[in-house]
PDB file of N, CA and C in Angstrom:
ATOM      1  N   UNK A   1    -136.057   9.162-173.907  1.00  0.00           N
ATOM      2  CA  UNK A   1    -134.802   9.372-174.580  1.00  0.00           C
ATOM      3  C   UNK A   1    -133.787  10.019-173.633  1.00  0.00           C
ATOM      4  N   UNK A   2    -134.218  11.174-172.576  1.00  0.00           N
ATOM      5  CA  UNK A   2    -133.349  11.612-172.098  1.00  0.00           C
ATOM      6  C   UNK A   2    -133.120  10.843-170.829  1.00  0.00           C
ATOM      7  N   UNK A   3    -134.056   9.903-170.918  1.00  0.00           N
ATOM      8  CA  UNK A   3    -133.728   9.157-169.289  1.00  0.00           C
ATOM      9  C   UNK A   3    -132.751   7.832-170.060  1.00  0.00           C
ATOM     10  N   UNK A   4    -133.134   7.716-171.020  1.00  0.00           N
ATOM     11  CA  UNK A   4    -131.507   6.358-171.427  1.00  0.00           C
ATOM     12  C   UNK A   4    -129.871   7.114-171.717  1.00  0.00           C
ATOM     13  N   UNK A   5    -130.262   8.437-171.835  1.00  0.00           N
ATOM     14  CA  UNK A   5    -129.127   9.277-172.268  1.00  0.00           C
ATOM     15  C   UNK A   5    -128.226   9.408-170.784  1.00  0.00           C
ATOM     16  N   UNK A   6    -129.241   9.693-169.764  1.00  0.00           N
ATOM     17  CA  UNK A   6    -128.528   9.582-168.380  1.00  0.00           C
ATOM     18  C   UNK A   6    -128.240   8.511-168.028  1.00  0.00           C
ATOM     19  N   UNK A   7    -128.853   7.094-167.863  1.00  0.00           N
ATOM     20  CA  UNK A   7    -128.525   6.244-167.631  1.00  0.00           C
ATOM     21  C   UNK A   7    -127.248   5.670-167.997  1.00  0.00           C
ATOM     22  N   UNK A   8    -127.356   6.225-169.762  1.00  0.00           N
ATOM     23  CA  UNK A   8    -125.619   5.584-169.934  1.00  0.00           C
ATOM     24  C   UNK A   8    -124.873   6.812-169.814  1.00  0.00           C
ATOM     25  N   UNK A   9    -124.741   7.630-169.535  1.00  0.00           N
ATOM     26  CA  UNK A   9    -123.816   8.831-168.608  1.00  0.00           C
ATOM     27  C   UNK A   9    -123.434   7.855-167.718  1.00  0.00           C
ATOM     28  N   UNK A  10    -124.256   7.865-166.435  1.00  0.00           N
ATOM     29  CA  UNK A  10    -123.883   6.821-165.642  1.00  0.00           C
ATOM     30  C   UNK A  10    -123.313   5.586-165.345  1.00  0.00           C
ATOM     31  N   UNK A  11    -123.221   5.163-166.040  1.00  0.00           N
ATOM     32  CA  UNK A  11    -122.926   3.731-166.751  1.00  0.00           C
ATOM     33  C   UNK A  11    -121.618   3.640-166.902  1.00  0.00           C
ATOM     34  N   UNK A  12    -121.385   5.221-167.743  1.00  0.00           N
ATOM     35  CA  UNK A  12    -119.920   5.212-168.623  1.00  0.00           C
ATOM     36  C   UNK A  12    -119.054   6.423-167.573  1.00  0.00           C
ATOM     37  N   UNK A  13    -119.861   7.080-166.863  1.00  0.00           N
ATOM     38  CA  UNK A  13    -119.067   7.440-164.944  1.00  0.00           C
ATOM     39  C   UNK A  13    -118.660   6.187-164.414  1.00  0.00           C
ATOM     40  N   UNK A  14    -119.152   5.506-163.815  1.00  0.00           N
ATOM     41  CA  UNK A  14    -118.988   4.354-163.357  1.00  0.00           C
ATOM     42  C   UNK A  14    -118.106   3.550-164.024  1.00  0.00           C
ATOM     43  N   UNK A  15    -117.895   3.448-165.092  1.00  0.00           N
ATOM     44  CA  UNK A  15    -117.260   2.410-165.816  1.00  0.00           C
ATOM     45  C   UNK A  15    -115.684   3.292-165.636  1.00  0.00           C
ATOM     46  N   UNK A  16    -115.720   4.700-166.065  1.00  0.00           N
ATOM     47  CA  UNK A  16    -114.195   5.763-165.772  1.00  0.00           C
ATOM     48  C   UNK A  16    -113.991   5.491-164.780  1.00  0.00           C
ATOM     49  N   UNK A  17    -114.742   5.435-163.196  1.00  0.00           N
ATOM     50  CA  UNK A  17    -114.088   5.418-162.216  1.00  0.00           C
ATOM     51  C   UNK A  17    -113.808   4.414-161.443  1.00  0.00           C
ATOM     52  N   UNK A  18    -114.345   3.021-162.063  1.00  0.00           N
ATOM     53  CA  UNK A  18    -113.782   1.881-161.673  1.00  0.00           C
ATOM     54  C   UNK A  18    -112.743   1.590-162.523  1.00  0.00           C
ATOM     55  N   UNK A  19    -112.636   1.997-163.741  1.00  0.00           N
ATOM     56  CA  UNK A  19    -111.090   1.457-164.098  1.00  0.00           C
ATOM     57  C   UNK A  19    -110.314   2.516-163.850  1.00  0.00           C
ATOM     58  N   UNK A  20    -110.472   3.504-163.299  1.00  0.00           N
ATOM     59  CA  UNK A  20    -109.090   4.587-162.531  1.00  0.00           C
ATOM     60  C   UNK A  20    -108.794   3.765-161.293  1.00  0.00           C
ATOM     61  N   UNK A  21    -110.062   3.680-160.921  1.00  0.00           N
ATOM     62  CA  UNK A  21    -109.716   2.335-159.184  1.00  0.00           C
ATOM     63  C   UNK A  21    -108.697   1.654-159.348  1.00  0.00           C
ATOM     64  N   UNK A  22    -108.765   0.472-160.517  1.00  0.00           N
ATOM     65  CA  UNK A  22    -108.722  -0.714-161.015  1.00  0.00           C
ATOM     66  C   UNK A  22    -106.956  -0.310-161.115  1.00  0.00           C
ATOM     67  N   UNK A  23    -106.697   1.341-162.135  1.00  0.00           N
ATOM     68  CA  UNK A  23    -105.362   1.569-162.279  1.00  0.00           C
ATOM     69  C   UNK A  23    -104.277   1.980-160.481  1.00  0.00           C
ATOM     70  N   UNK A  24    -105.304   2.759-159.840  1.00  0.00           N
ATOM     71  CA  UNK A  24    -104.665   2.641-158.848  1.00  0.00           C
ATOM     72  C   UNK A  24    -104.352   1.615-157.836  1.00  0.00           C
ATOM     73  N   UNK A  25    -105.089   0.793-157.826  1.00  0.00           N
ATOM     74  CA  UNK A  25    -104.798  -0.734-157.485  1.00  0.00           C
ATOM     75  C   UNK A  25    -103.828  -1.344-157.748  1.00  0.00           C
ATOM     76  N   UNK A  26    -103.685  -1.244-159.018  1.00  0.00           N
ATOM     77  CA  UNK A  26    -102.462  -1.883-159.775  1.00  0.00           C
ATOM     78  C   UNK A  26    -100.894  -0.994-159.402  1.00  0.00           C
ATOM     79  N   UNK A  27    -100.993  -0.013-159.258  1.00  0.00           N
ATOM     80  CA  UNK A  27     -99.802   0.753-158.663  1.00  0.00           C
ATOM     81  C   UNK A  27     -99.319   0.384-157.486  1.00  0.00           C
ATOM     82  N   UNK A  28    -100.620   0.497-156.776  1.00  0.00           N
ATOM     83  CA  UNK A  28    -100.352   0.480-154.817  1.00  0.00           C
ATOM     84  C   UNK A  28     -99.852  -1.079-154.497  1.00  0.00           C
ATOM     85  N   UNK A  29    -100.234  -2.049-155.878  1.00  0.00           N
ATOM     86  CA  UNK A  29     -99.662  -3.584-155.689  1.00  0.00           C
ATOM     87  C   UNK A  29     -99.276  -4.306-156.229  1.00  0.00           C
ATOM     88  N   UNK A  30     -97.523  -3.235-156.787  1.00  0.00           N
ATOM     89  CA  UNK A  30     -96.568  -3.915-157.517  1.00  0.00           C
ATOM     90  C   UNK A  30     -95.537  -4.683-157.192  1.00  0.00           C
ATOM     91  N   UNK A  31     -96.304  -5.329-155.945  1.00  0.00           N
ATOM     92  CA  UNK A  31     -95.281  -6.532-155.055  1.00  0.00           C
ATOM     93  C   UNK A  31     -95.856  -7.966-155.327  1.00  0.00           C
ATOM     94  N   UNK A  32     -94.650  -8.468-156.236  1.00  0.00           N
ATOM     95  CA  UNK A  32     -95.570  -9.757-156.590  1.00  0.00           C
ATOM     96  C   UNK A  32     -95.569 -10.669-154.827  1.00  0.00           C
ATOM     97  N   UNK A  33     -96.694 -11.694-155.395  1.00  0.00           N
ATOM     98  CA  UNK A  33     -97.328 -12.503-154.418  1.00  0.00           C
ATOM     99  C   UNK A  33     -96.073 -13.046-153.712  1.00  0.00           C
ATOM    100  N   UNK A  34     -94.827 -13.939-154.551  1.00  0.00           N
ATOM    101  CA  UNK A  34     -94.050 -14.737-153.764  1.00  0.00           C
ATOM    102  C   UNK A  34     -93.169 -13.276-152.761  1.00  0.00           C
ATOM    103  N   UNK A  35     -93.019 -12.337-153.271  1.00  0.00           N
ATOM    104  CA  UNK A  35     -92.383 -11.272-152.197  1.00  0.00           C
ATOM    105  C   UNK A  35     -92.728 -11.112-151.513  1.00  0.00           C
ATOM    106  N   UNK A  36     -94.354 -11.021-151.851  1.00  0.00           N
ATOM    107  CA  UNK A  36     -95.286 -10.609-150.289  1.00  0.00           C
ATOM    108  C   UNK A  36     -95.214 -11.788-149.271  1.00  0.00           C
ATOM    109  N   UNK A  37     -94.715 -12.860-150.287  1.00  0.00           N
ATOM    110  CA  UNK A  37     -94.980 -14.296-148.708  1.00  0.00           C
ATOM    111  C   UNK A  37     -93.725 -14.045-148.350  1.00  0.00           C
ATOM    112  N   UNK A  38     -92.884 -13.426-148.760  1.00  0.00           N
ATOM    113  CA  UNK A  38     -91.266 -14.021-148.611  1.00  0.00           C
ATOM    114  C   UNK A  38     -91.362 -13.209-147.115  1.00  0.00           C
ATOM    115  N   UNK A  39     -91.484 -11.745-147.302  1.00  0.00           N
ATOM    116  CA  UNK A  39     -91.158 -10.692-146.481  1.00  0.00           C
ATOM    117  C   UNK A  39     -92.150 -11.217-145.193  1.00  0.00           C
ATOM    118  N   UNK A  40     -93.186 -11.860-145.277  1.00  0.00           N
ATOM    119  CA  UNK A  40     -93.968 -11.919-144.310  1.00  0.00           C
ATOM    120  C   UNK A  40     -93.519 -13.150-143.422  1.00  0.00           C
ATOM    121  N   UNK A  41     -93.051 -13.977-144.369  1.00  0.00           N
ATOM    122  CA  UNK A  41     -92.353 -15.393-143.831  1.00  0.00           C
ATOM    123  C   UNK A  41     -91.152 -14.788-142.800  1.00  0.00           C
ATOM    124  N   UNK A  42     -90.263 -14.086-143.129  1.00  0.00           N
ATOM    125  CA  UNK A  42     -89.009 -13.344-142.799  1.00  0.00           C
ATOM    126  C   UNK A  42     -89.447 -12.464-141.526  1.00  0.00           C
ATOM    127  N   UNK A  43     -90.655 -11.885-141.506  1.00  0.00           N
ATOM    128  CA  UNK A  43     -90.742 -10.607-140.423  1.00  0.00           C
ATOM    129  C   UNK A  43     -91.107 -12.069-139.071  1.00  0.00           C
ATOM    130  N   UNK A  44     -92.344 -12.949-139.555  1.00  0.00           N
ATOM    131  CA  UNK A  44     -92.861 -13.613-138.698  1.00  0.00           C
ATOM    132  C   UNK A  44     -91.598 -14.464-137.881  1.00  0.00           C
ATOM    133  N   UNK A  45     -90.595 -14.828-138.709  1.00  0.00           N
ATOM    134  CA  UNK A  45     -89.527 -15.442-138.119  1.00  0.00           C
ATOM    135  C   UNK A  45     -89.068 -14.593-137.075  1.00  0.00           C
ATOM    136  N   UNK A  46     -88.732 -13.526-137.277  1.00  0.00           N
ATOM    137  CA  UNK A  46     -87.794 -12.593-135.884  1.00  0.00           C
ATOM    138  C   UNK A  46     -89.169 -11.794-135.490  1.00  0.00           C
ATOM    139  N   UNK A  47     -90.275 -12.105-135.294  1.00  0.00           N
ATOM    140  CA  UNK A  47     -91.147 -11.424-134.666  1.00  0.00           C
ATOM    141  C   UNK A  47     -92.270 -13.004-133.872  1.00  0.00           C
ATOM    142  N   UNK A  48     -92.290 -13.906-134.428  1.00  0.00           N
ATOM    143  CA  UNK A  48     -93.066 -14.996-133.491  1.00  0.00           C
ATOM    144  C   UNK A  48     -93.821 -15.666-134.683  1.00  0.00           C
ATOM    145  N   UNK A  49     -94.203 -16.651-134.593  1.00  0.00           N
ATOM    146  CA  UNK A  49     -95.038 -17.595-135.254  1.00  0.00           C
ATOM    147  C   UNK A  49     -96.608 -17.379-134.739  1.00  0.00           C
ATOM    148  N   UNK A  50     -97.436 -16.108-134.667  1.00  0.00           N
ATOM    149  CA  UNK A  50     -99.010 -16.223-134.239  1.00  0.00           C
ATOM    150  C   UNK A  50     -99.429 -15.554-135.339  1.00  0.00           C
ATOM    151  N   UNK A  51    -100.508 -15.408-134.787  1.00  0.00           N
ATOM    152  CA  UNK A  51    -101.890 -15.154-135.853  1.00  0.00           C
ATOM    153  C   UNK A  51    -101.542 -13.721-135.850  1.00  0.00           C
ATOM    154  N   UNK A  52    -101.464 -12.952-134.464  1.00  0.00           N
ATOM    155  CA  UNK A  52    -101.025 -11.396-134.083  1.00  0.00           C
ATOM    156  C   UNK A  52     -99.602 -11.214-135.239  1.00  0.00           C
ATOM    157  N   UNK A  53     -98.575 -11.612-135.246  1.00  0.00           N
ATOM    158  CA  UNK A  53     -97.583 -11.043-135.824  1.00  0.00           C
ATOM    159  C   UNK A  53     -97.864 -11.317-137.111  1.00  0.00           C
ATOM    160  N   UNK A  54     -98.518 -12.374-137.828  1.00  0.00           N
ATOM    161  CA  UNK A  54     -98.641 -12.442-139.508  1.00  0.00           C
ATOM    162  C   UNK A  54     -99.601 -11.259-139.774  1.00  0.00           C
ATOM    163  N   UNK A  55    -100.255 -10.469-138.909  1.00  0.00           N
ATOM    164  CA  UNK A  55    -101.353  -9.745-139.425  1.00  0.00           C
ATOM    165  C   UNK A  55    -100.444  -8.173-139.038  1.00  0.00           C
ATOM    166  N   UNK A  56     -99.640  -8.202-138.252  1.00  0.00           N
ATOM    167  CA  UNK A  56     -98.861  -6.895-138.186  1.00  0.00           C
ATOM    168  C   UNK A  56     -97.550  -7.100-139.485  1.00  0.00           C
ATOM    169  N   UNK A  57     -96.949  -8.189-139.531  1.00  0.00           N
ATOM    170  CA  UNK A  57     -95.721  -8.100-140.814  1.00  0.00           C
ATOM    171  C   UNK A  57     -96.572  -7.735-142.342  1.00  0.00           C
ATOM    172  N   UNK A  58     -98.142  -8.136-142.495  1.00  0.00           N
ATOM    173  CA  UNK A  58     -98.630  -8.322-143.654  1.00  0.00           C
ATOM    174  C   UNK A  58     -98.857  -6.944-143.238  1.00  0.00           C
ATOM    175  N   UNK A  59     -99.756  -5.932-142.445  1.00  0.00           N
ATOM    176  CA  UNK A  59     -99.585  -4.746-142.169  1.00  0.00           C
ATOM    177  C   UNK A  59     -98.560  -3.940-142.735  1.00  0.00           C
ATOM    178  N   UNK A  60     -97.669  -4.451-141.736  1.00  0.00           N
ATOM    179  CA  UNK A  60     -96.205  -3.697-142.388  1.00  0.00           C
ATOM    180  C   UNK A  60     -95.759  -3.790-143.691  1.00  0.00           C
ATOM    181  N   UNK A  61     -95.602  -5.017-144.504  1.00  0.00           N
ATOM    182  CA  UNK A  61     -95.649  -4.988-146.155  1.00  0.00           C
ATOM    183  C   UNK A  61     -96.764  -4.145-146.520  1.00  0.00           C
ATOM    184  N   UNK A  62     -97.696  -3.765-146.567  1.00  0.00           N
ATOM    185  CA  UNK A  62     -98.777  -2.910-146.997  1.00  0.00           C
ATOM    186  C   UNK A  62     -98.293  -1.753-146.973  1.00  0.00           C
ATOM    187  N   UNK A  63     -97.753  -1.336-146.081  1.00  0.00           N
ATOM    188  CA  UNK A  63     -97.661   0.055-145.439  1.00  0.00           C
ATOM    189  C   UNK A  63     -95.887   0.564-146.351  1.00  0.00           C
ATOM    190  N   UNK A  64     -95.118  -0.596-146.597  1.00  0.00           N
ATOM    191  CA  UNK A  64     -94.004  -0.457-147.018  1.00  0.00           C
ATOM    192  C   UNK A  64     -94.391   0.124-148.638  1.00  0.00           C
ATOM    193  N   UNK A  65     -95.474  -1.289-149.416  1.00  0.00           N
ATOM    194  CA  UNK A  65     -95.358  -0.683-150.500  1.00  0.00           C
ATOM    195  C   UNK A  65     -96.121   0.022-151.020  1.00  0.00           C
ATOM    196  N   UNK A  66     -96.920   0.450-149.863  1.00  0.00           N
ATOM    197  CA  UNK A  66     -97.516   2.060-150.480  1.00  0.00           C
ATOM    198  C   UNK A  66     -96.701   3.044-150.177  1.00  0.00           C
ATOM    199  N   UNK A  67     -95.091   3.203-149.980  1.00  0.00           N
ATOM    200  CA  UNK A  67     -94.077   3.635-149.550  1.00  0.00           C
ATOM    201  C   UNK A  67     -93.336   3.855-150.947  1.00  0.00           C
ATOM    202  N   UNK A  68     -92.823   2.706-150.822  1.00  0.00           N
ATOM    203  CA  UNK A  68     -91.166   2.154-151.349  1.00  0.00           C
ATOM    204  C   UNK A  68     -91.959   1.435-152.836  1.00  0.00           C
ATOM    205  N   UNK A  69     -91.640   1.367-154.317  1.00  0.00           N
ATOM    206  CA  UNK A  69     -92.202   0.713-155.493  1.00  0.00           C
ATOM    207  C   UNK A  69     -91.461  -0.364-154.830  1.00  0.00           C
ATOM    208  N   UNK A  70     -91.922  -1.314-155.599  1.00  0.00           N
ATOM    209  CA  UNK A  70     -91.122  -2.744-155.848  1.00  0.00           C
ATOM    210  C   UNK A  70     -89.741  -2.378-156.251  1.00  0.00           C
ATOM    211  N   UNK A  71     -89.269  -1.837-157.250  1.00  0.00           N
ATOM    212  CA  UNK A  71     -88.611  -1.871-157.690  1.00  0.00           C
ATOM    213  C   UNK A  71     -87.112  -1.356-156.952  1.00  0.00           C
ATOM    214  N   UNK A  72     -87.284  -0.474-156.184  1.00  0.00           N
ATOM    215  CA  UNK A  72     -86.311   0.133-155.045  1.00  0.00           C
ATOM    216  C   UNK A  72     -86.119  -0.578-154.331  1.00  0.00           C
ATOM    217  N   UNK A  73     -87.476  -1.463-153.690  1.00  0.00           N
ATOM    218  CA  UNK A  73     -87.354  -2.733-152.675  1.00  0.00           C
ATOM    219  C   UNK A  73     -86.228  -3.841-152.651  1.00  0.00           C
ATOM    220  N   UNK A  74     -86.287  -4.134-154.473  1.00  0.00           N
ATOM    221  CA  UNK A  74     -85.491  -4.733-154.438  1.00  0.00           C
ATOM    222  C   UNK A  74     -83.829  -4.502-154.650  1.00  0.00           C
ATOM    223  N   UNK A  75     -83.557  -3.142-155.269  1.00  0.00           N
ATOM    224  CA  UNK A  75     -82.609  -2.494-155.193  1.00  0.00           C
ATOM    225  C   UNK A  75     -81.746  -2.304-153.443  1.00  0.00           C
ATOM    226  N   UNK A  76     -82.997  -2.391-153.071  1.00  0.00           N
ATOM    227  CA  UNK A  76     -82.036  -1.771-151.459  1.00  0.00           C
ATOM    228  C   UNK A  76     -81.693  -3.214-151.063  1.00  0.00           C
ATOM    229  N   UNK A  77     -82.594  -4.185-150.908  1.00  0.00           N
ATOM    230  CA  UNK A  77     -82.690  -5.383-150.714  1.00  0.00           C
ATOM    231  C   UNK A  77     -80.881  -6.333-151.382  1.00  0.00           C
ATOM    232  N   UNK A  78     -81.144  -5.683-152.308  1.00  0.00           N
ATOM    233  CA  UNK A  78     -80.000  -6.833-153.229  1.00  0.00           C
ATOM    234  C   UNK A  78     -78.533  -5.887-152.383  1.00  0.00           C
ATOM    235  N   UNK A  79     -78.699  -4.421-152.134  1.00  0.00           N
ATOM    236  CA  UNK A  79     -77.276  -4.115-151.577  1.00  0.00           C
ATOM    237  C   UNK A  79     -76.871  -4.598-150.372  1.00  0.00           C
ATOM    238  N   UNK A  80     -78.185  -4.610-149.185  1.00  0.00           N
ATOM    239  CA  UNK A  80     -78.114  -5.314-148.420  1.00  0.00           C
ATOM    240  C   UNK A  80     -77.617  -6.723-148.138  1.00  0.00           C
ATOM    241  N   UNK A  81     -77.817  -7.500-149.228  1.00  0.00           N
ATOM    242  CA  UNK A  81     -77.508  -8.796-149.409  1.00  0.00           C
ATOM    243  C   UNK A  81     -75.809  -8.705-149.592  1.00  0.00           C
ATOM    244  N   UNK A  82     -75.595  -7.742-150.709  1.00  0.00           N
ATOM    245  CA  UNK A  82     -73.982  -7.825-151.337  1.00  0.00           C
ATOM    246  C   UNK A  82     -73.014  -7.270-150.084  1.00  0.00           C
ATOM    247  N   UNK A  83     -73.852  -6.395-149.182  1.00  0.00           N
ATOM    248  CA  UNK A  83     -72.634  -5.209-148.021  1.00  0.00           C
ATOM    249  C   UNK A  83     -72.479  -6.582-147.149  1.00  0.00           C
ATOM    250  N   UNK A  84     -73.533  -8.323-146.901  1.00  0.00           N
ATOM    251  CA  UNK A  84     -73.016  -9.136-145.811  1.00  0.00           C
ATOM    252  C   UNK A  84     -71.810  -9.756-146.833  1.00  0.00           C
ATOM    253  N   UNK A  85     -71.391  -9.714-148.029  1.00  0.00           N
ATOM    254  CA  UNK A  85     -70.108 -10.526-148.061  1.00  0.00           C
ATOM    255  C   UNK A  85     -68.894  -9.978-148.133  1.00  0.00           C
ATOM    256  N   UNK A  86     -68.042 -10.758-148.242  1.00  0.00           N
ATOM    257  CA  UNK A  86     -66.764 -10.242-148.134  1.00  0.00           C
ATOM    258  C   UNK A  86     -65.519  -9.641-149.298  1.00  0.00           C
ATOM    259  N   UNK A  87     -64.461  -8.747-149.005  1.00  0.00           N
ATOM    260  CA  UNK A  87     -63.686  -8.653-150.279  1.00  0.00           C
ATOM    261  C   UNK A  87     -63.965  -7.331-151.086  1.00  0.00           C
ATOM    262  N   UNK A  88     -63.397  -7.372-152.143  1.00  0.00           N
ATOM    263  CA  UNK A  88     -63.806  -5.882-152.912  1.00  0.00           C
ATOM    264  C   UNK A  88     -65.206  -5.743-153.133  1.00  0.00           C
ATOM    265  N   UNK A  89     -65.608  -6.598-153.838  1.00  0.00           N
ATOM    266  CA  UNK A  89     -67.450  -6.277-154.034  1.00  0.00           C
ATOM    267  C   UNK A  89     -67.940  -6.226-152.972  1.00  0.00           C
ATOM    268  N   UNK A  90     -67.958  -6.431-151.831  1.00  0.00           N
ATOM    269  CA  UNK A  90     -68.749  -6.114-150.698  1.00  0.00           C
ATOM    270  C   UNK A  90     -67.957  -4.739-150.397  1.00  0.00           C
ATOM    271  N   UNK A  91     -67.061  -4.240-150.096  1.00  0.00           N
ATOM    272  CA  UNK A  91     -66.363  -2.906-150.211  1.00  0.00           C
ATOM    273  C   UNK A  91     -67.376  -2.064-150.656  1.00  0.00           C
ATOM    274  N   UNK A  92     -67.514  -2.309-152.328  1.00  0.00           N
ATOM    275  CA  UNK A  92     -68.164  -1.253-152.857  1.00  0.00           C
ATOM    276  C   UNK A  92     -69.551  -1.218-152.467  1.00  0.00           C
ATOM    277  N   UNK A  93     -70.226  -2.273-152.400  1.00  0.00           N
ATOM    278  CA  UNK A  93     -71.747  -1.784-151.747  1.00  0.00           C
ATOM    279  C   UNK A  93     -71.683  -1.312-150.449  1.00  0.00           C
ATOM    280  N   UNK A  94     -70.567  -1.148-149.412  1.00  0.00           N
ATOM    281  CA  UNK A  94     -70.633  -0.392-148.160  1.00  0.00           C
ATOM    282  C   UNK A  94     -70.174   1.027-148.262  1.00  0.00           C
ATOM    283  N   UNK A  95     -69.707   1.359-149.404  1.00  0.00           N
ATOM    284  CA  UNK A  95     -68.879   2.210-149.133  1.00  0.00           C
ATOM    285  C   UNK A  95     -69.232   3.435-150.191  1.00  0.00           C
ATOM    286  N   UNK A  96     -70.725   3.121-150.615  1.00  0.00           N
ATOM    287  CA  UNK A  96     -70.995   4.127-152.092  1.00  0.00           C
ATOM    288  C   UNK A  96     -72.090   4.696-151.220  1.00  0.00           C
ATOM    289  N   UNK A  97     -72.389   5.911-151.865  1.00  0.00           N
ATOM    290  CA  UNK A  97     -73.218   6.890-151.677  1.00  0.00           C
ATOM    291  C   UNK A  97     -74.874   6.586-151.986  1.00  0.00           C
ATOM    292  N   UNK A  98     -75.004   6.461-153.196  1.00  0.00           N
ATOM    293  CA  UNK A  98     -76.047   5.623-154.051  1.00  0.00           C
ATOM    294  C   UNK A  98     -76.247   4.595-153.142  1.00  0.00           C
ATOM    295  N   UNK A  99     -75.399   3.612-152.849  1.00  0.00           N
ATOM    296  CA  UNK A  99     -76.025   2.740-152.274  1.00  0.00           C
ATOM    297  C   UNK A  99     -76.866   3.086-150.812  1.00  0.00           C
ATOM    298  N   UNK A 100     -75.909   3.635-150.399  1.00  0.00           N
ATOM    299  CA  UNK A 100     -76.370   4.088-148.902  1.00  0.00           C
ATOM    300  C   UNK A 100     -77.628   5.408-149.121  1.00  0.00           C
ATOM    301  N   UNK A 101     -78.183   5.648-149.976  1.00  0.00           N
ATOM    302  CA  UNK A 101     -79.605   6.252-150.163  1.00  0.00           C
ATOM    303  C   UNK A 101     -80.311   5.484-150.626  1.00  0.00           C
ATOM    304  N   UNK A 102     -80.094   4.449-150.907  1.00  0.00           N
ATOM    305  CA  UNK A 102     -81.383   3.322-151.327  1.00  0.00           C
ATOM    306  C   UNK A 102     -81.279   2.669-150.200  1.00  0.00           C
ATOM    307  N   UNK A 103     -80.491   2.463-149.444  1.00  0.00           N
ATOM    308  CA  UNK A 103     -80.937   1.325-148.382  1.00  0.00           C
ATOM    309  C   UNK A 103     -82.139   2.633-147.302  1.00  0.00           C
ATOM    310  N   UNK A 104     -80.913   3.841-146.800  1.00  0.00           N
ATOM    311  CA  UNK A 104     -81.791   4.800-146.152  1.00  0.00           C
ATOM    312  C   UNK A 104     -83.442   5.182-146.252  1.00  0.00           C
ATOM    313  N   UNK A 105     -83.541   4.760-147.686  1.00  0.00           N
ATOM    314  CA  UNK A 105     -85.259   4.774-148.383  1.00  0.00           C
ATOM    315  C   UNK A 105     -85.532   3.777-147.818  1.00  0.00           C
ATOM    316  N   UNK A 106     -84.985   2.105-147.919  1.00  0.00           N
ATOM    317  CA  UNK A 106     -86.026   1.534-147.142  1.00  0.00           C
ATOM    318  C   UNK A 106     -86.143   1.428-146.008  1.00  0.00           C
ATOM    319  N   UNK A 107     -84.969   2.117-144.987  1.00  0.00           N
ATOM    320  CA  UNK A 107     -85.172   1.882-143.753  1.00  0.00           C
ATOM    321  C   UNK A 107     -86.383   2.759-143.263  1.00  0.00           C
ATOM    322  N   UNK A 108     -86.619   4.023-144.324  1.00  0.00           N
ATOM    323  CA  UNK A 108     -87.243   4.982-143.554  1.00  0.00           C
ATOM    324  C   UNK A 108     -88.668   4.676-143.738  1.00  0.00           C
ATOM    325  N   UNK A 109     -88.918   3.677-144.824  1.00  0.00           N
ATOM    326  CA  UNK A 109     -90.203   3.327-145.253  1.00  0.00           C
ATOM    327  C   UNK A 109     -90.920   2.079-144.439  1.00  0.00           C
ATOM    328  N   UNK A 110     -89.651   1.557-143.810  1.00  0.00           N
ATOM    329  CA  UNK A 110     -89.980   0.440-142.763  1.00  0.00           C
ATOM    330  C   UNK A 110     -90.052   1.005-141.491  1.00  0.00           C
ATOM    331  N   UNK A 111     -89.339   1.895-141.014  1.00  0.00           N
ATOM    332  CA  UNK A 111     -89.837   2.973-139.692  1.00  0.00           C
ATOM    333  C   UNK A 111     -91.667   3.364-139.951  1.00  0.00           C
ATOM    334  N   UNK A 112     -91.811   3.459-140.967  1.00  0.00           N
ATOM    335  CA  UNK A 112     -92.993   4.397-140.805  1.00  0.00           C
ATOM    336  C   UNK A 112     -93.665   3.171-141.028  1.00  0.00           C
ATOM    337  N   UNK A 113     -93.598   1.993-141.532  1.00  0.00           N
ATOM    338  CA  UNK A 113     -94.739   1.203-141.528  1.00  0.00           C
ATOM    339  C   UNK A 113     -94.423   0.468-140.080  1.00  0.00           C
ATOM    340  N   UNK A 114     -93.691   0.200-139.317  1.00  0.00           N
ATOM    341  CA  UNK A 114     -93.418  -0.147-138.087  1.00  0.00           C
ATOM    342  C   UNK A 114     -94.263   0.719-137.000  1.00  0.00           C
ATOM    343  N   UNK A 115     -94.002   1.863-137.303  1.00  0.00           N
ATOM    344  CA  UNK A 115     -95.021   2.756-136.792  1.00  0.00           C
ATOM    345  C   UNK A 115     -96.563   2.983-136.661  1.00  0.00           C
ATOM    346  N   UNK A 116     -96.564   2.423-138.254  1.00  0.00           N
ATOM    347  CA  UNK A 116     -98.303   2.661-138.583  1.00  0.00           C
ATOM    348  C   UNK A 116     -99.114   0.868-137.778  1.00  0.00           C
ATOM    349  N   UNK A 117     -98.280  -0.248-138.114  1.00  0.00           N
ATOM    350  CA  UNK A 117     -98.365  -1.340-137.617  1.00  0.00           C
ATOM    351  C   UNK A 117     -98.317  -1.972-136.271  1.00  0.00           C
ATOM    352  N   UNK A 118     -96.690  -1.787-135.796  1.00  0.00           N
ATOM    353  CA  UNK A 118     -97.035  -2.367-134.271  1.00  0.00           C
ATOM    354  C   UNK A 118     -97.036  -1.440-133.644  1.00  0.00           C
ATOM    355  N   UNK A 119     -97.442  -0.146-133.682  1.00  0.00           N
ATOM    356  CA  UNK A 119     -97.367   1.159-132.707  1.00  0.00           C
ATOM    357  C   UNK A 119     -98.679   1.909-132.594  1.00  0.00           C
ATOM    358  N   UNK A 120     -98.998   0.994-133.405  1.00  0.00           N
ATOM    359  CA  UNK A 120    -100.591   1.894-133.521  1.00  0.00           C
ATOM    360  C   UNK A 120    -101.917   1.652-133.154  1.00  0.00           C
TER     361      UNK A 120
END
């Protein structure tokens, strides 16, 4: 009796700490799939077409979004996009505060995965 009583102790340890895993997993990889190809497609372009640079840009996405959520990613991402055009709306994404601390987040989150990746 007391050896089935431990067994499912164990059982139901195991079972808590694979779905805490399971939840932190799910945090550390809230970059959907087509982002993850996009960014990797994008780094490999201004970094070379080999086997070496897809395994340092996929590096570097790793390292970003255990950084930066998705969700900022794409925030900094979309100002970036709006500060290349022209006219009043491009004005305001160069010229705001807010904006220029979300882009600063991802630059600093791409320094450090640049770091952890091709420097290391």
């Amino acid at each position: 009796m007391i050896r089935k009583l431990a067994e499912r102790g164990a059982l139901a340890a195991l079972a808590l700490s694979l779905s805490a895993v399971a939840g932190w997993a799910a945090d550390e990889n809230d970059y959907p799939t087509d982002a993850r190809v996009d960014y990797v497609f994008g780094c490999m372009a201004a970094n070379g077409q080999t086997r070496e640079s897809m395994q340092r840009c996929s590096c570097s996405l790793d390292q970003l979004a255990a950084i930066l959520p998705y969700d900022k990613y794409v925030q900094a991402s979309t100002v970036l996009s709006m500060r290349q055009g022209i006219g009043n709306r491009a004005n305001e994404f160069k010229s705001t505060k807010i904006f220029d601390d979300k882009v600063a987040d991802l630059r600093r989150a791409q320094a450090e995965a640049e770091i952890r990746c091709y420097r290391g």
